[in-house]
PDB file of N, CA and C in Angstrom:
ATOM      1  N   UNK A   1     -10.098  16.522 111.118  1.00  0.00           N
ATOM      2  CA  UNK A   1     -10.437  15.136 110.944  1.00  0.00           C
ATOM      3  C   UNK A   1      -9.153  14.300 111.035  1.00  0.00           C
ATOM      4  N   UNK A   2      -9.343  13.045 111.663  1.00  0.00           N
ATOM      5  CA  UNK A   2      -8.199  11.999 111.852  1.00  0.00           C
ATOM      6  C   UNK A   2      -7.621  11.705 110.266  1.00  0.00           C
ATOM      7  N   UNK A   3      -6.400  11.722 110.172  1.00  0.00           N
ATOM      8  CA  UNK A   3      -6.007  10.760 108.738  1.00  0.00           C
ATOM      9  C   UNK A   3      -5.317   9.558 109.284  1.00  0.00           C
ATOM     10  N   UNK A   4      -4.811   9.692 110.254  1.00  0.00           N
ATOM     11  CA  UNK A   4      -4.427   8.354 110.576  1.00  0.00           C
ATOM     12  C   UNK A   4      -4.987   8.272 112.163  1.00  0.00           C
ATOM     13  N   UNK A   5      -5.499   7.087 112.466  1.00  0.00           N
ATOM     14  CA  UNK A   5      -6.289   6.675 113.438  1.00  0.00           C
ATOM     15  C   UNK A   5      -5.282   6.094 114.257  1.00  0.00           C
ATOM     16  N   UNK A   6      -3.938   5.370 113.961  1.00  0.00           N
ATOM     17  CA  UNK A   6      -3.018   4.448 114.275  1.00  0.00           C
ATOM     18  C   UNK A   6      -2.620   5.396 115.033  1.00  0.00           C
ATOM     19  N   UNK A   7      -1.758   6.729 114.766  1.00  0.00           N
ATOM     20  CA  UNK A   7      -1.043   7.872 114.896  1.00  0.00           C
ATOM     21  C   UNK A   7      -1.388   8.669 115.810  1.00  0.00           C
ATOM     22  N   UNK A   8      -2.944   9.118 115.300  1.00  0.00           N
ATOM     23  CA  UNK A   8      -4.029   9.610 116.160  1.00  0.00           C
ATOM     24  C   UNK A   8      -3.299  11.311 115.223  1.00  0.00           C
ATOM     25  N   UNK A   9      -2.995  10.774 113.849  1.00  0.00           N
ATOM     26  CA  UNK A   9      -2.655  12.412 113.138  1.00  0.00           C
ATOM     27  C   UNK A   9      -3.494  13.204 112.008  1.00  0.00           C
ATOM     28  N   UNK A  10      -4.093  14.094 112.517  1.00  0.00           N
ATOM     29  CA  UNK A  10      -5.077  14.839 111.785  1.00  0.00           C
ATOM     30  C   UNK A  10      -4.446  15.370 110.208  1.00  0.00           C
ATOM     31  N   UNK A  11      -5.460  15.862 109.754  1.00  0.00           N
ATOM     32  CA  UNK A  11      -5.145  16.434 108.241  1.00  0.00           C
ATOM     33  C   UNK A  11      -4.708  17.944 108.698  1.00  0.00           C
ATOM     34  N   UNK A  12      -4.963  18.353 109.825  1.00  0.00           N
ATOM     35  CA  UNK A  12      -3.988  19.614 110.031  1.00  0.00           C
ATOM     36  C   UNK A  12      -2.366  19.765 110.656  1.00  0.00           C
ATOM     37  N   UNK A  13      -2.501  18.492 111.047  1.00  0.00           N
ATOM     38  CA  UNK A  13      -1.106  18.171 111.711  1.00  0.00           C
ATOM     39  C   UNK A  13      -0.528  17.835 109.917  1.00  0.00           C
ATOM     40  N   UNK A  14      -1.450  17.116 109.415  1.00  0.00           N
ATOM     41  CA  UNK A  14      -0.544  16.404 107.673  1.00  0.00           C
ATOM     42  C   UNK A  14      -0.111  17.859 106.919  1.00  0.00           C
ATOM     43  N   UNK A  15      -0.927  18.760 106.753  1.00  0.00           N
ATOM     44  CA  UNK A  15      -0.296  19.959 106.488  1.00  0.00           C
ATOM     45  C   UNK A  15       0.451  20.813 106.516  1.00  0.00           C
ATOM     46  N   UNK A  16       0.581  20.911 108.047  1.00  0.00           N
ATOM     47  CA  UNK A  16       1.532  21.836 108.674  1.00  0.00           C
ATOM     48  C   UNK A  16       3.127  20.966 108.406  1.00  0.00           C
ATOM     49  N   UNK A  17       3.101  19.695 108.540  1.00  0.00           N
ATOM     50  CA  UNK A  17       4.218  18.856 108.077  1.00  0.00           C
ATOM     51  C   UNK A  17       4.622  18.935 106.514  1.00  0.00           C
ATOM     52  N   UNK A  18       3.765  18.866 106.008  1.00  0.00           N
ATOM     53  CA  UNK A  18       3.666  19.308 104.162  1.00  0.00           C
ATOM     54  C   UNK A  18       4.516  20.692 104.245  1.00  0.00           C
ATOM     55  N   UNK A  19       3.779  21.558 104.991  1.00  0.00           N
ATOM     56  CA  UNK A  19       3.689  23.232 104.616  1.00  0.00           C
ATOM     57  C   UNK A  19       5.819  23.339 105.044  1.00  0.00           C
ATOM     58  N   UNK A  20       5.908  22.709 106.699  1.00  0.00           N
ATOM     59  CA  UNK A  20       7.089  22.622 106.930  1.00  0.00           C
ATOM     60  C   UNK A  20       8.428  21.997 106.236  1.00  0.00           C
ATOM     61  N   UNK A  21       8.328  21.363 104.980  1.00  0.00           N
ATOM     62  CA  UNK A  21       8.984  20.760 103.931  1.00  0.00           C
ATOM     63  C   UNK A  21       8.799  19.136 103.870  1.00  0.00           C
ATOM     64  N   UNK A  22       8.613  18.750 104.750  1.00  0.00           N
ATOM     65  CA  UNK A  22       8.141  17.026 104.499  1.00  0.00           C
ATOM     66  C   UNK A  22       7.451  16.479 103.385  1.00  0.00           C
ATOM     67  N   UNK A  23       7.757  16.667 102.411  1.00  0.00           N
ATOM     68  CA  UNK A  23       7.330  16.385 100.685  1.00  0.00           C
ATOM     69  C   UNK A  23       7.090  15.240  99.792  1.00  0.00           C
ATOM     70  N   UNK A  24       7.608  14.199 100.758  1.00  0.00           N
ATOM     71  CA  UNK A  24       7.650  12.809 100.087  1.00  0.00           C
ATOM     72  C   UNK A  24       6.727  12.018 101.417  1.00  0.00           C
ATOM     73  N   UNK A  25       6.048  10.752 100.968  1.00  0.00           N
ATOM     74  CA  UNK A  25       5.538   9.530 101.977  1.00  0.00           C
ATOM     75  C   UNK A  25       6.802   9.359 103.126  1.00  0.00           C
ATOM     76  N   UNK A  26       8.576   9.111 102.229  1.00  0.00           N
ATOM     77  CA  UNK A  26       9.069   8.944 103.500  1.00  0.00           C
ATOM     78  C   UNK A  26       9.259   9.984 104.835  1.00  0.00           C
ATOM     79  N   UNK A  27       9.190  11.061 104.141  1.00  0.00           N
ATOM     80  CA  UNK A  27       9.564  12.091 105.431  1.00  0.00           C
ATOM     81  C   UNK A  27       7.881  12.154 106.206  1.00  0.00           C
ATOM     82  N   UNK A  28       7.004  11.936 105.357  1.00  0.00           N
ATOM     83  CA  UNK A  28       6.019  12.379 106.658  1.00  0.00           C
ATOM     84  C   UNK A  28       6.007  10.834 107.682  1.00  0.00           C
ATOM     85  N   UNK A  29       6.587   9.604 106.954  1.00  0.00           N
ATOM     86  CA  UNK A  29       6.439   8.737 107.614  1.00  0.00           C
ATOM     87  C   UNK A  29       7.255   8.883 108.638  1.00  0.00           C
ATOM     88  N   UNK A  30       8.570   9.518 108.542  1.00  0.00           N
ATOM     89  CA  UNK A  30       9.481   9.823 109.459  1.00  0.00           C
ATOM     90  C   UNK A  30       8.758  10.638 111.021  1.00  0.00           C
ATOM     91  N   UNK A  31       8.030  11.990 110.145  1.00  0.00           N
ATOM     92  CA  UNK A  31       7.830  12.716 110.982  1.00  0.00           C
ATOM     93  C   UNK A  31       6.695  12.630 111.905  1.00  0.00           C
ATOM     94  N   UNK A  32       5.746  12.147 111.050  1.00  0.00           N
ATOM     95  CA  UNK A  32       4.275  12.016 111.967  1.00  0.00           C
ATOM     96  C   UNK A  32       4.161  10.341 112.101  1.00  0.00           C
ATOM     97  N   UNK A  33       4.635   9.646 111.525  1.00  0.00           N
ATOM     98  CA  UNK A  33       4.240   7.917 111.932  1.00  0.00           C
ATOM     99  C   UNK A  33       3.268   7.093 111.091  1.00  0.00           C
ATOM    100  N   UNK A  34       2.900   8.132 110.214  1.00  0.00           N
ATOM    101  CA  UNK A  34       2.069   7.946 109.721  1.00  0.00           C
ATOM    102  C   UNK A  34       1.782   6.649 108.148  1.00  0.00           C
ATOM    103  N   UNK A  35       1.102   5.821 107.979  1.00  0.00           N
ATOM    104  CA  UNK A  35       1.183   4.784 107.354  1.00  0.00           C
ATOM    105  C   UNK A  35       2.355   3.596 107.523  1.00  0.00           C
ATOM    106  N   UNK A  36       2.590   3.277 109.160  1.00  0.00           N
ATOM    107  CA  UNK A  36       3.590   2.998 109.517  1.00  0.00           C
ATOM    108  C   UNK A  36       3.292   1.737 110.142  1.00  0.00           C
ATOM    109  N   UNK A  37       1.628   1.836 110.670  1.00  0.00           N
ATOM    110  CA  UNK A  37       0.978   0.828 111.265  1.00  0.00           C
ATOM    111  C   UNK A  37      -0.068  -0.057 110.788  1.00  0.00           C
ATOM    112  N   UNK A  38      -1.045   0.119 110.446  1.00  0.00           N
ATOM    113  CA  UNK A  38      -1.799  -0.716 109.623  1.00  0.00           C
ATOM    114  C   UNK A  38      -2.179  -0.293 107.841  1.00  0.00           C
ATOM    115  N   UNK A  39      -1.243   0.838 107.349  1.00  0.00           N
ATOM    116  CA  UNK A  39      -1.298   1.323 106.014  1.00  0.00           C
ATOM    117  C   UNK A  39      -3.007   1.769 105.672  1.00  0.00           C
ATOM    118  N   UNK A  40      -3.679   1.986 106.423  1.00  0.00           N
ATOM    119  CA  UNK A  40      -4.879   2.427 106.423  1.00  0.00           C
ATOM    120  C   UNK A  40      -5.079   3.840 104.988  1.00  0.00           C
ATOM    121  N   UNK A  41      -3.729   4.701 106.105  1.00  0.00           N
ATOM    122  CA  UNK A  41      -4.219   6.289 105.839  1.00  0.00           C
ATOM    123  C   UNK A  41      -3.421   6.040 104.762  1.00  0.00           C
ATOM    124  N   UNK A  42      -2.490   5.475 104.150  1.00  0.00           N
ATOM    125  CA  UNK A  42      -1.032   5.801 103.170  1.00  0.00           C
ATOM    126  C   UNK A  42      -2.087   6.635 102.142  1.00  0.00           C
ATOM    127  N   UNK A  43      -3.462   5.620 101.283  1.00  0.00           N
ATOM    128  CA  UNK A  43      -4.008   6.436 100.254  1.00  0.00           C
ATOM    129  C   UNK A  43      -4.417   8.034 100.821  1.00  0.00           C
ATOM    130  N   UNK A  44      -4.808   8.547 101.755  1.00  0.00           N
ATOM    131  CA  UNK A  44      -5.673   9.467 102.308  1.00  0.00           C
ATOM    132  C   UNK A  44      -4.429  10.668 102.449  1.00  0.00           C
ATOM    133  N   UNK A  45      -2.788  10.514 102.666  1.00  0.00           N
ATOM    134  CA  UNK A  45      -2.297  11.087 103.230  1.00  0.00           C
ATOM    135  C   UNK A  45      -1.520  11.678 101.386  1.00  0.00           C
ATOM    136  N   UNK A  46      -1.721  10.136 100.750  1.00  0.00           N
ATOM    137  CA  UNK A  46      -0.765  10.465  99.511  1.00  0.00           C
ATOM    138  C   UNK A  46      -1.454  11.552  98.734  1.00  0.00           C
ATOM    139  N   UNK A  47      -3.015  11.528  98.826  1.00  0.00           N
ATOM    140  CA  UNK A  47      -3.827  12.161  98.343  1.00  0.00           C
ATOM    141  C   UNK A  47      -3.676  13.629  98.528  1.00  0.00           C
ATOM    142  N   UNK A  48      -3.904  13.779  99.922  1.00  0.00           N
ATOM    143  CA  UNK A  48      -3.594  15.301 101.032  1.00  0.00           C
ATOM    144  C   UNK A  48      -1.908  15.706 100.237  1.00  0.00           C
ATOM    145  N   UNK A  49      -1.019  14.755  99.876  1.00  0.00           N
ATOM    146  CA  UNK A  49       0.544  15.397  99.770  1.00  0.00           C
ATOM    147  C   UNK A  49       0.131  15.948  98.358  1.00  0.00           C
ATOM    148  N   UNK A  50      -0.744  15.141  97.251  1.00  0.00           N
ATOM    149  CA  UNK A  50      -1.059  15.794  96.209  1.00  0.00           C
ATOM    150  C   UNK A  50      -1.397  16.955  95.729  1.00  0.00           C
ATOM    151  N   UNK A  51      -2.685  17.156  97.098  1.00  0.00           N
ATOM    152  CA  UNK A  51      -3.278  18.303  96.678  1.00  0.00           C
ATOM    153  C   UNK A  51      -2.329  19.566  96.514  1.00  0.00           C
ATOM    154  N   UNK A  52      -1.670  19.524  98.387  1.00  0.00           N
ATOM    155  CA  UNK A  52      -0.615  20.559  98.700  1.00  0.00           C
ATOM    156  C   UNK A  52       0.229  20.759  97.769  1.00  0.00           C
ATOM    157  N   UNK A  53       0.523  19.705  97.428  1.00  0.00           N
ATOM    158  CA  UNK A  53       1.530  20.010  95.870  1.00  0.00           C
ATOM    159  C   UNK A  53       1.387  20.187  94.690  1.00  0.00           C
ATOM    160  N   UNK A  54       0.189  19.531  94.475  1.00  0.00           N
ATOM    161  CA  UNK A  54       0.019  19.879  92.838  1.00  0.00           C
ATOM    162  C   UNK A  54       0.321  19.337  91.889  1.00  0.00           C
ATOM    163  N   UNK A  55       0.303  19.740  90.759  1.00  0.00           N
ATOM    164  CA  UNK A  55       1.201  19.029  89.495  1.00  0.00           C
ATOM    165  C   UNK A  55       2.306  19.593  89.420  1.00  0.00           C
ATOM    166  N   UNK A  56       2.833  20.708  89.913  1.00  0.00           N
ATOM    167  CA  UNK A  56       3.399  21.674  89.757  1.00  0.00           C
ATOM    168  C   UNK A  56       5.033  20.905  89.829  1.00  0.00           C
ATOM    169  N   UNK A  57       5.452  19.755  90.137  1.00  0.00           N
ATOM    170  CA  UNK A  57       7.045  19.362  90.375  1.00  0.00           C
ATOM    171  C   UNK A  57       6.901  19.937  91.539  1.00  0.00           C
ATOM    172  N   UNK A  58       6.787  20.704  92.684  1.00  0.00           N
ATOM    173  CA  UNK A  58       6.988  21.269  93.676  1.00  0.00           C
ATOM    174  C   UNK A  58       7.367  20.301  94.731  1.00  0.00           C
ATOM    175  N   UNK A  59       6.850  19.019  94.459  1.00  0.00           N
ATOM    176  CA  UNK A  59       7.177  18.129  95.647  1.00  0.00           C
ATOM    177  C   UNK A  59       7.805  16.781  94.217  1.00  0.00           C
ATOM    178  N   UNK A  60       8.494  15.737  95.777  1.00  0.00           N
ATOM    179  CA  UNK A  60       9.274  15.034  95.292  1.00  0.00           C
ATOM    180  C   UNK A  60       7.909  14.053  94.577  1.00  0.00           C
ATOM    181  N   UNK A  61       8.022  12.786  93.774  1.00  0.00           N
ATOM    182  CA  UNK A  61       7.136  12.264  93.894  1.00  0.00           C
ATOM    183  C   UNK A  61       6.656  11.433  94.409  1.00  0.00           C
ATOM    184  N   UNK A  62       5.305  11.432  94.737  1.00  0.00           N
ATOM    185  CA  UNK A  62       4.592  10.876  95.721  1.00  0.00           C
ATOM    186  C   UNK A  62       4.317   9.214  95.468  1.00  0.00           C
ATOM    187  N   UNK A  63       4.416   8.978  94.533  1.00  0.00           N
ATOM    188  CA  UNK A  63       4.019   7.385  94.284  1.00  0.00           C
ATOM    189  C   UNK A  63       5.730   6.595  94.671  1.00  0.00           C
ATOM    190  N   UNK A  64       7.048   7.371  94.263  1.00  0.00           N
ATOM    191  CA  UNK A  64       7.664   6.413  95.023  1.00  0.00           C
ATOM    192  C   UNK A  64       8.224   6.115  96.183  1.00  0.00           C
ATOM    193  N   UNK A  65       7.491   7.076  96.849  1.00  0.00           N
ATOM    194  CA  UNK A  65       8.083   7.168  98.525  1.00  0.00           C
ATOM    195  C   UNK A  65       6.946   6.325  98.950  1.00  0.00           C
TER     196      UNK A  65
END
C-alpha cells in the first residue's frame, strides 16, 4: 500500500528504510522524500516508524524529527 502518494513510497519501501537504519522522520525524509510534499503521510509514516520500533528506545525519537 502507498504511504506517501506525493513520493509514490509504499509501506514496504518505509520498512526496508526503517529495517536499513533510517530511525528518525529526518532520515526517512532524507531517504525516501517522504512528508516533504504535501505532509499528508508524516502521521502514517510516524506511526509505521513506531511500530518498527517500539517502546523499546531502539529508535531515535519520533515526535522530534
Amino acid at each position: 500500500m502507498y504511504v506517501c502518494i506525493c513520493q509514490a513510497v509504499t509501506s514496504k519501501q518505509l520498512a526496508a528504510t526503517i529495517a536499513q537504519g533510517a530511525t528518525t522522520m529526518k532520515a526517512l525524509r532524507s531517504e525516501l522524500g517522504v512528508a516533504t510534499c504535501c505532509g499528508k503521510c508524516a502521521r502514517d509514516v510516524r506511526s509505521q516508524l513506531q511500530q518498527v520500533c517500539g517502546n523499546s528506545g531502539a529508535c531515535a525519537c519520533v515526535a522530534r524529527n
